[in-house]
PDB file of N, CA and C in Angstrom:
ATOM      1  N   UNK A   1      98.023 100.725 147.038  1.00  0.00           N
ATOM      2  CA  UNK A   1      99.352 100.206 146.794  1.00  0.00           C
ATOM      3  C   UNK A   1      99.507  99.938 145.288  1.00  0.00           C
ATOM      4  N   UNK A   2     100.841 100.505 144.543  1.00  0.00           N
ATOM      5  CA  UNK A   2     100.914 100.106 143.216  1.00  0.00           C
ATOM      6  C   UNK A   2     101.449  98.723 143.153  1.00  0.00           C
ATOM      7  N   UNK A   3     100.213  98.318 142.174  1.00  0.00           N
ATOM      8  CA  UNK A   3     100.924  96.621 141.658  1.00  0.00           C
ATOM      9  C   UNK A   3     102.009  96.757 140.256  1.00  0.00           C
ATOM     10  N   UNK A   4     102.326  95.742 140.026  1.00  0.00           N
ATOM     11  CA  UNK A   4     103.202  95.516 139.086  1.00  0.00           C
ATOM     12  C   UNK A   4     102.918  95.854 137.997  1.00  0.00           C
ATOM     13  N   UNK A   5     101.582  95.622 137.568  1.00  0.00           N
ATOM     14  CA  UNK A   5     101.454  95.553 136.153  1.00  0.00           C
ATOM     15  C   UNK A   5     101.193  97.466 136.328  1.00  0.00           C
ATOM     16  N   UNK A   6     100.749  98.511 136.670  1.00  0.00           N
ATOM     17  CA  UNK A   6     100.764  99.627 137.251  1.00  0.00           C
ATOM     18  C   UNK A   6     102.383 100.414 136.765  1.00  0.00           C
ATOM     19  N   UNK A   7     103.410  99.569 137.489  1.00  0.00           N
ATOM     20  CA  UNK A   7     105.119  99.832 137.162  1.00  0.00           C
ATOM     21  C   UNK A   7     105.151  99.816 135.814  1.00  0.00           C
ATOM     22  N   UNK A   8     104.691  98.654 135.532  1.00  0.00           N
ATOM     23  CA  UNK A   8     105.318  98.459 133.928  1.00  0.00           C
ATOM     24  C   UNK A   8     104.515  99.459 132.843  1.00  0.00           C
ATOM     25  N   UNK A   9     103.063  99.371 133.124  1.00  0.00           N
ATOM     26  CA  UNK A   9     102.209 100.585 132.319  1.00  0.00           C
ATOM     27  C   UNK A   9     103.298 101.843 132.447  1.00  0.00           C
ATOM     28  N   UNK A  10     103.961 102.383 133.519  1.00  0.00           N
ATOM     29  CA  UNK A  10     104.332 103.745 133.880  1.00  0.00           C
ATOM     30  C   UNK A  10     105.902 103.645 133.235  1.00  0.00           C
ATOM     31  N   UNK A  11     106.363 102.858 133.161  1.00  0.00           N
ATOM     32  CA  UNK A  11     107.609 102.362 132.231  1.00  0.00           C
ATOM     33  C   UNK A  11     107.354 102.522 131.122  1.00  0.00           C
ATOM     34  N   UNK A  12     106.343 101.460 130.460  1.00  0.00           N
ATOM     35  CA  UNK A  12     106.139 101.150 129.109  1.00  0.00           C
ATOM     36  C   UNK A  12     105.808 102.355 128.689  1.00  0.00           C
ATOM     37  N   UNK A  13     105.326 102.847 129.135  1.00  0.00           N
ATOM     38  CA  UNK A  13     103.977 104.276 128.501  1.00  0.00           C
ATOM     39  C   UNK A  13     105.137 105.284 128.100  1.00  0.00           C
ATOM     40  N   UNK A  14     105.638 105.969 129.613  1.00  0.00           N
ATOM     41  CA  UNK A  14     106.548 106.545 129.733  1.00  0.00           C
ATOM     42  C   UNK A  14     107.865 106.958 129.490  1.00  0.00           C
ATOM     43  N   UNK A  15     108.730 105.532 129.172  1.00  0.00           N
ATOM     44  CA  UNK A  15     110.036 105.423 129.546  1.00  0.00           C
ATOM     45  C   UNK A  15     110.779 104.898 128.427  1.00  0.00           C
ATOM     46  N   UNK A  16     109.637 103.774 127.581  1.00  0.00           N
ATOM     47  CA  UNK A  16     110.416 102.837 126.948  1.00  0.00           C
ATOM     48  C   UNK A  16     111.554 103.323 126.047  1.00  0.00           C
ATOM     49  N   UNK A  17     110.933 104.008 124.840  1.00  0.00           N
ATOM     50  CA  UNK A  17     112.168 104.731 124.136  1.00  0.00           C
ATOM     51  C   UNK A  17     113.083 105.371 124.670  1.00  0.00           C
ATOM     52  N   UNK A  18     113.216 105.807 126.142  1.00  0.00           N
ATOM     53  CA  UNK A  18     114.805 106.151 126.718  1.00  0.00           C
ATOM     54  C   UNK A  18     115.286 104.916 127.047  1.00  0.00           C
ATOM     55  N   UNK A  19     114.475 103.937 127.512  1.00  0.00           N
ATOM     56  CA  UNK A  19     114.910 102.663 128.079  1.00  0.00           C
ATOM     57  C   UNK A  19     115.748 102.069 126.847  1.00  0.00           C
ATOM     58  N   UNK A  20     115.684 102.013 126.388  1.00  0.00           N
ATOM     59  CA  UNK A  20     116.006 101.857 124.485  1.00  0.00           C
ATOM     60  C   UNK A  20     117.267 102.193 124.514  1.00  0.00           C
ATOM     61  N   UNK A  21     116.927 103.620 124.222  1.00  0.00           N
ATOM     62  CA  UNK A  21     118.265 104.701 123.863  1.00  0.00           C
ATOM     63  C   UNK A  21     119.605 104.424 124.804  1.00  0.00           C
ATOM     64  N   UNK A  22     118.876 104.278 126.210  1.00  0.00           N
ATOM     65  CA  UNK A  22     120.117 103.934 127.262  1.00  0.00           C
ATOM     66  C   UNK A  22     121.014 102.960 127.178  1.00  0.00           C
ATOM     67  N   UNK A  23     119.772 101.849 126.500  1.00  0.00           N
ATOM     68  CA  UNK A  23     120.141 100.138 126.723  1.00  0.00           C
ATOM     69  C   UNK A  23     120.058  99.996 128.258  1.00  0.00           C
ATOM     70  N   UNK A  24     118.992 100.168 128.494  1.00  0.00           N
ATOM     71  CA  UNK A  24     118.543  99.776 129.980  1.00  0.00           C
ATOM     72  C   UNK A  24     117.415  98.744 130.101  1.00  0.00           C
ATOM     73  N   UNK A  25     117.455  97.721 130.644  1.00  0.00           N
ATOM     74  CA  UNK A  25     116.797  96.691 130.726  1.00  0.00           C
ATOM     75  C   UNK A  25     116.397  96.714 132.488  1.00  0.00           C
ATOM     76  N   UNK A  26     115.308  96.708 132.808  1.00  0.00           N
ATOM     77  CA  UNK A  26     114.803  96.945 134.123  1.00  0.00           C
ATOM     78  C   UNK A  26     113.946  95.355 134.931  1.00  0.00           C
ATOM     79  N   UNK A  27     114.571  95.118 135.762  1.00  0.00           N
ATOM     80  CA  UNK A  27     113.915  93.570 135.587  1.00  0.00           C
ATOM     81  C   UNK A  27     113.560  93.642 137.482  1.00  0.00           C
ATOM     82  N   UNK A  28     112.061  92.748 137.356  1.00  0.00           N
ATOM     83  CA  UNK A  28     111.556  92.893 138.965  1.00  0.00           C
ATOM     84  C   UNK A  28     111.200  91.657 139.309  1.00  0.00           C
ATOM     85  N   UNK A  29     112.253  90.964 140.070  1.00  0.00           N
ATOM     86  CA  UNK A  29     112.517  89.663 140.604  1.00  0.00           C
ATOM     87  C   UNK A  29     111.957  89.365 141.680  1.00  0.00           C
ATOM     88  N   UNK A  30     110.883  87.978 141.381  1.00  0.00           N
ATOM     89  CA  UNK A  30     110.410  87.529 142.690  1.00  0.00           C
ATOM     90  C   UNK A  30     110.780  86.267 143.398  1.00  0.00           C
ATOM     91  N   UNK A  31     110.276  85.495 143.916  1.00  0.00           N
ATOM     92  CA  UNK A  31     111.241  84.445 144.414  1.00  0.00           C
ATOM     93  C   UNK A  31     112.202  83.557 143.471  1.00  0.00           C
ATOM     94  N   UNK A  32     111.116  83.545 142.547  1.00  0.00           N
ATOM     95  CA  UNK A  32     112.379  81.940 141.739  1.00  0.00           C
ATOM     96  C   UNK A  32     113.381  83.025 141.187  1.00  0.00           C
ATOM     97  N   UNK A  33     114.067  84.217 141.231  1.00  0.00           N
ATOM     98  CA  UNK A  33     115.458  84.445 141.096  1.00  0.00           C
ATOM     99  C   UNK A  33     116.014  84.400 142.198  1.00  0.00           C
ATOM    100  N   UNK A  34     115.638  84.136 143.273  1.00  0.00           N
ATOM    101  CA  UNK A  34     116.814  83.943 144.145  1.00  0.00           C
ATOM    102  C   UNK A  34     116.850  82.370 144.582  1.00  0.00           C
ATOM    103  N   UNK A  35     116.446  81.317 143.627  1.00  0.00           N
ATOM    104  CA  UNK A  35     117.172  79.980 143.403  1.00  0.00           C
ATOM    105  C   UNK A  35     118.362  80.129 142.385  1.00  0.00           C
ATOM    106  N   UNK A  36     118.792  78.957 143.180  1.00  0.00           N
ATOM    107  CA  UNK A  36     119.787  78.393 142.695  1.00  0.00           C
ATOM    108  C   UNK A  36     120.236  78.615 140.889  1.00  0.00           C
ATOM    109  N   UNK A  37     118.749  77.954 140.268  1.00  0.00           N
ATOM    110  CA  UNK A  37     118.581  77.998 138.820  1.00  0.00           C
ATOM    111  C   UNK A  37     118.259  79.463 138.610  1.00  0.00           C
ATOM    112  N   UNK A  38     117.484  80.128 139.046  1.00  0.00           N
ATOM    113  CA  UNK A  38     117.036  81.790 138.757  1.00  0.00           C
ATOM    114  C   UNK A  38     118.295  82.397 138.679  1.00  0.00           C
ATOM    115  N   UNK A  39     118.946  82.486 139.894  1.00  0.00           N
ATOM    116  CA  UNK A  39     120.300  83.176 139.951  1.00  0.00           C
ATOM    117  C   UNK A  39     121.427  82.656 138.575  1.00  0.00           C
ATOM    118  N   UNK A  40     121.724  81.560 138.868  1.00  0.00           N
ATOM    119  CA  UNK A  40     122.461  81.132 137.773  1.00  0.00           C
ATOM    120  C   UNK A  40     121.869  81.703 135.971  1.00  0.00           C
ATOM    121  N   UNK A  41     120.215  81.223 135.774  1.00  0.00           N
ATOM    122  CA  UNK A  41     119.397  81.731 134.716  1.00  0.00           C
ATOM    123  C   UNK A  41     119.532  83.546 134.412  1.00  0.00           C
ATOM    124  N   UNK A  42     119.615  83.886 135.244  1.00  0.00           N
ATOM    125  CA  UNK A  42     119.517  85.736 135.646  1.00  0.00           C
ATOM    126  C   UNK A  42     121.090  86.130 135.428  1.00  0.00           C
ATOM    127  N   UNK A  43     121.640  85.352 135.658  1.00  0.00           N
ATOM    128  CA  UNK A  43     123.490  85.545 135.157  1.00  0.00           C
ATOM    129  C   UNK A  43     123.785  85.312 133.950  1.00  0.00           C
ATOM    130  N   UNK A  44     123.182  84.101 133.227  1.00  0.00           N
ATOM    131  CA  UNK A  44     123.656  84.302 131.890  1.00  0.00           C
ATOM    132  C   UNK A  44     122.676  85.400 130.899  1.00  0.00           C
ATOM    133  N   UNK A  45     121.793  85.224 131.131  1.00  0.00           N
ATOM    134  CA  UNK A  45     120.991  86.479 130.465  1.00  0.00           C
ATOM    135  C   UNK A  45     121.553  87.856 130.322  1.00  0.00           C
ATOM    136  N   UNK A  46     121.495  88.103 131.691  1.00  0.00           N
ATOM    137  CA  UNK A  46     122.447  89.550 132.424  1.00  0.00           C
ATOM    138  C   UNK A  46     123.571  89.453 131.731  1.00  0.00           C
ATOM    139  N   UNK A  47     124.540  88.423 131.363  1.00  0.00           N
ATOM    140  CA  UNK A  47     125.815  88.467 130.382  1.00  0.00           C
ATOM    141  C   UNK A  47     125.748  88.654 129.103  1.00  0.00           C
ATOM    142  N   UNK A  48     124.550  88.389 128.346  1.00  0.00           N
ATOM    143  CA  UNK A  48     124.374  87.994 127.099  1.00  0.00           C
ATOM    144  C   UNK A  48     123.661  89.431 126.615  1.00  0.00           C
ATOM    145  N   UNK A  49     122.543  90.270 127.434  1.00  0.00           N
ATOM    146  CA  UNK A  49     122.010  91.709 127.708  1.00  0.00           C
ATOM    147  C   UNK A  49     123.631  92.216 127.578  1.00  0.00           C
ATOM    148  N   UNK A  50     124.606  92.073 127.801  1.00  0.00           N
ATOM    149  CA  UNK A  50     125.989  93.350 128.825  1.00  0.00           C
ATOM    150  C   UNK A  50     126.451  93.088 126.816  1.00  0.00           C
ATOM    151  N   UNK A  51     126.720  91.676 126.636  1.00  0.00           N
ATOM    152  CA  UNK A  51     126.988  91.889 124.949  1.00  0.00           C
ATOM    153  C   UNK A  51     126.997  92.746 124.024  1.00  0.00           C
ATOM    154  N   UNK A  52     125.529  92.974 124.387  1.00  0.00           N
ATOM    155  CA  UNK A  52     124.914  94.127 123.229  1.00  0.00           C
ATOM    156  C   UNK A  52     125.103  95.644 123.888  1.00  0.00           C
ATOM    157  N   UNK A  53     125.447  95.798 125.082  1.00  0.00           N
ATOM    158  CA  UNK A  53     125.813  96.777 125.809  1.00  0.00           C
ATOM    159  C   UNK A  53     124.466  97.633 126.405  1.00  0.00           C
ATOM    160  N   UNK A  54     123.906  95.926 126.997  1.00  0.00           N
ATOM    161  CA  UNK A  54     122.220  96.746 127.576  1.00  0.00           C
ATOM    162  C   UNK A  54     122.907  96.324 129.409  1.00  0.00           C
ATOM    163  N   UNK A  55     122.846  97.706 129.670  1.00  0.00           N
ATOM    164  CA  UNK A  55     122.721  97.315 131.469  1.00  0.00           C
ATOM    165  C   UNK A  55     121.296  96.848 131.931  1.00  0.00           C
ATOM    166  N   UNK A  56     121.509  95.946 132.662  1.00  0.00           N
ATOM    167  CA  UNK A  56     120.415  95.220 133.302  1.00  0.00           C
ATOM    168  C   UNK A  56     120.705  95.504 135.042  1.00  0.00           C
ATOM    169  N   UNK A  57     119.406  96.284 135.297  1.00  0.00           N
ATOM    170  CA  UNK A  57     118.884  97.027 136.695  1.00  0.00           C
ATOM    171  C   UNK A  57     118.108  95.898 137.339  1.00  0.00           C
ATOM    172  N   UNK A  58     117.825  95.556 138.682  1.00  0.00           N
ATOM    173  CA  UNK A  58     117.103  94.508 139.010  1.00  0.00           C
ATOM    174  C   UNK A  58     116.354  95.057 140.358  1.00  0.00           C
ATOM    175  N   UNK A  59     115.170  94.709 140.695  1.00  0.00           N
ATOM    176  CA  UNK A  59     114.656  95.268 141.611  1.00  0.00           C
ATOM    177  C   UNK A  59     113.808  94.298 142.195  1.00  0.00           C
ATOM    178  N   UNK A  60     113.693  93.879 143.275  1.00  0.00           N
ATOM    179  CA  UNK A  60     113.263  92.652 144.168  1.00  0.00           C
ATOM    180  C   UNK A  60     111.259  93.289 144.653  1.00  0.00           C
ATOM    181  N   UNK A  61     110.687  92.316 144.038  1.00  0.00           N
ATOM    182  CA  UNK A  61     109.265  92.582 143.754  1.00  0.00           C
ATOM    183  C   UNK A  61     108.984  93.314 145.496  1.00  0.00           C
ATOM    184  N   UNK A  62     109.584  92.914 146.617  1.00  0.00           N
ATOM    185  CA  UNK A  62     109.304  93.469 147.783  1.00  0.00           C
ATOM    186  C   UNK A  62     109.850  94.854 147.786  1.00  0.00           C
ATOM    187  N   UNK A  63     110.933  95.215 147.448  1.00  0.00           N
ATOM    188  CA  UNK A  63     111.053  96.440 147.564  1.00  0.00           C
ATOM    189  C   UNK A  63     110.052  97.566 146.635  1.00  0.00           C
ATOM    190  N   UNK A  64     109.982  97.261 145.188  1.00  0.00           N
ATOM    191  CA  UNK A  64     108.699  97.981 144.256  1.00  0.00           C
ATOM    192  C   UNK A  64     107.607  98.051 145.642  1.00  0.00           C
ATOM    193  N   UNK A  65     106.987  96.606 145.638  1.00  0.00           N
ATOM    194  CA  UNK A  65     105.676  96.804 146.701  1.00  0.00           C
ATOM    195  C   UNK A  65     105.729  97.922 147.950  1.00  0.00           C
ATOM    196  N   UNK A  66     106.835  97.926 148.528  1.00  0.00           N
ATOM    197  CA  UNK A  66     107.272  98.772 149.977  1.00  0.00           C
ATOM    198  C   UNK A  66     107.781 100.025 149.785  1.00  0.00           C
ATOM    199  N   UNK A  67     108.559 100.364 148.429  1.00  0.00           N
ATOM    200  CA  UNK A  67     108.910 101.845 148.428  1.00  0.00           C
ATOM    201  C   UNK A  67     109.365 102.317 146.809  1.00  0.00           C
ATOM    202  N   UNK A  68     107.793 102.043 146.590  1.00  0.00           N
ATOM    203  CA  UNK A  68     107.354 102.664 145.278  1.00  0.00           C
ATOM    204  C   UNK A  68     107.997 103.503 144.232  1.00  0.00           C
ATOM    205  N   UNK A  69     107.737 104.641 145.341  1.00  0.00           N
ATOM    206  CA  UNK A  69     108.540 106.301 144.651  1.00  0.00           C
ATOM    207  C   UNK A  69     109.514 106.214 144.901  1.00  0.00           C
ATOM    208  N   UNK A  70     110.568 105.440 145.609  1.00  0.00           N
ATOM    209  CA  UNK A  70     112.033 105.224 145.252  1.00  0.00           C
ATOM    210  C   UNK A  70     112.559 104.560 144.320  1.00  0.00           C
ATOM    211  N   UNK A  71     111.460 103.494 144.079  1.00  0.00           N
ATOM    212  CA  UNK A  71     112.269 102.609 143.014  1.00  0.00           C
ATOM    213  C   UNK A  71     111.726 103.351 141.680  1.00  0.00           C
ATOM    214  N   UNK A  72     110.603 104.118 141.254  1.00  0.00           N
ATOM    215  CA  UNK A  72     110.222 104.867 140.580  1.00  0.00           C
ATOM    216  C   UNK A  72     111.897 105.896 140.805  1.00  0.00           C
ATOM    217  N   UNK A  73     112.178 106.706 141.108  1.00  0.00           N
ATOM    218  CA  UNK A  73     113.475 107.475 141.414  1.00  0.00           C
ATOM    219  C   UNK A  73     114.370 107.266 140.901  1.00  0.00           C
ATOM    220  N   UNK A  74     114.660 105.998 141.162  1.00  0.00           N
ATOM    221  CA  UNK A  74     115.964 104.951 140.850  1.00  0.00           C
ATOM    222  C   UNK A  74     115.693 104.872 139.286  1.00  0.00           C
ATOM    223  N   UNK A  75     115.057 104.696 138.731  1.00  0.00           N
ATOM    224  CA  UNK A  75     114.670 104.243 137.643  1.00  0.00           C
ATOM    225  C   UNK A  75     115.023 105.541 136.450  1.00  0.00           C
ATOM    226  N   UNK A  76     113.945 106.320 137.537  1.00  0.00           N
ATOM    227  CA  UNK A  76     114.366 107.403 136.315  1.00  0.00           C
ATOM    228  C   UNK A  76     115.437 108.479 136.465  1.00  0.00           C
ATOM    229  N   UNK A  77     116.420 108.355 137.688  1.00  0.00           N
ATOM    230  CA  UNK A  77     117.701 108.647 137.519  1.00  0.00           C
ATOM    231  C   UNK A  77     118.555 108.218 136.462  1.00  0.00           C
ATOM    232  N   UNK A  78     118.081 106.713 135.994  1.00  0.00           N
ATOM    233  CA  UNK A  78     118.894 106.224 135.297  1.00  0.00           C
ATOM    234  C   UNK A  78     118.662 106.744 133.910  1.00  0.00           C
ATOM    235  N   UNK A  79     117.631 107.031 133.601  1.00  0.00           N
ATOM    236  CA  UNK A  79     117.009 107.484 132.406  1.00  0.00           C
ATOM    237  C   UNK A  79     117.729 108.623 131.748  1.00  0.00           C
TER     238      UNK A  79
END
């Protein structure tokens, strides 16, 4: 099973300078964003990222864990 730090090597290595170029910001949320404060914290960020005209993608650490090569997919569709 790929872990996280695995994603981000295959991002970082891979991706970053399109991630760049796009203004794509890729973010993999585990429980404390779906509090109260996370959500609210993850909104102004996400507003303050849209400023500079970086889209911010979000992907829930269970789905990465459960379907890998899709969210790999997703990712680099966007690319």
């Amino acid at each position: 099973m790929p872990t996280f730090h695995c994603l981000m090597t295959i991002i970082l290595s891979n991706s970053l300078d399109k991630c760049v170029s796009v203004k794509l910001a890729i973010e993999l949320d585990g429980q404390q964003h779906y509090t109260k404060e996370g959500m609210t914290y993850d909104t102004e960020r996400s507003a303050v990222l849209a400023g500079y005209g970086i889209k911010v993608v979000r992907f829930r650490n269970q789905d990465v864990i459960n379907d890998f090569n899709r969210i790999c997919k997703q990712i680099a569709d966007l690319l």
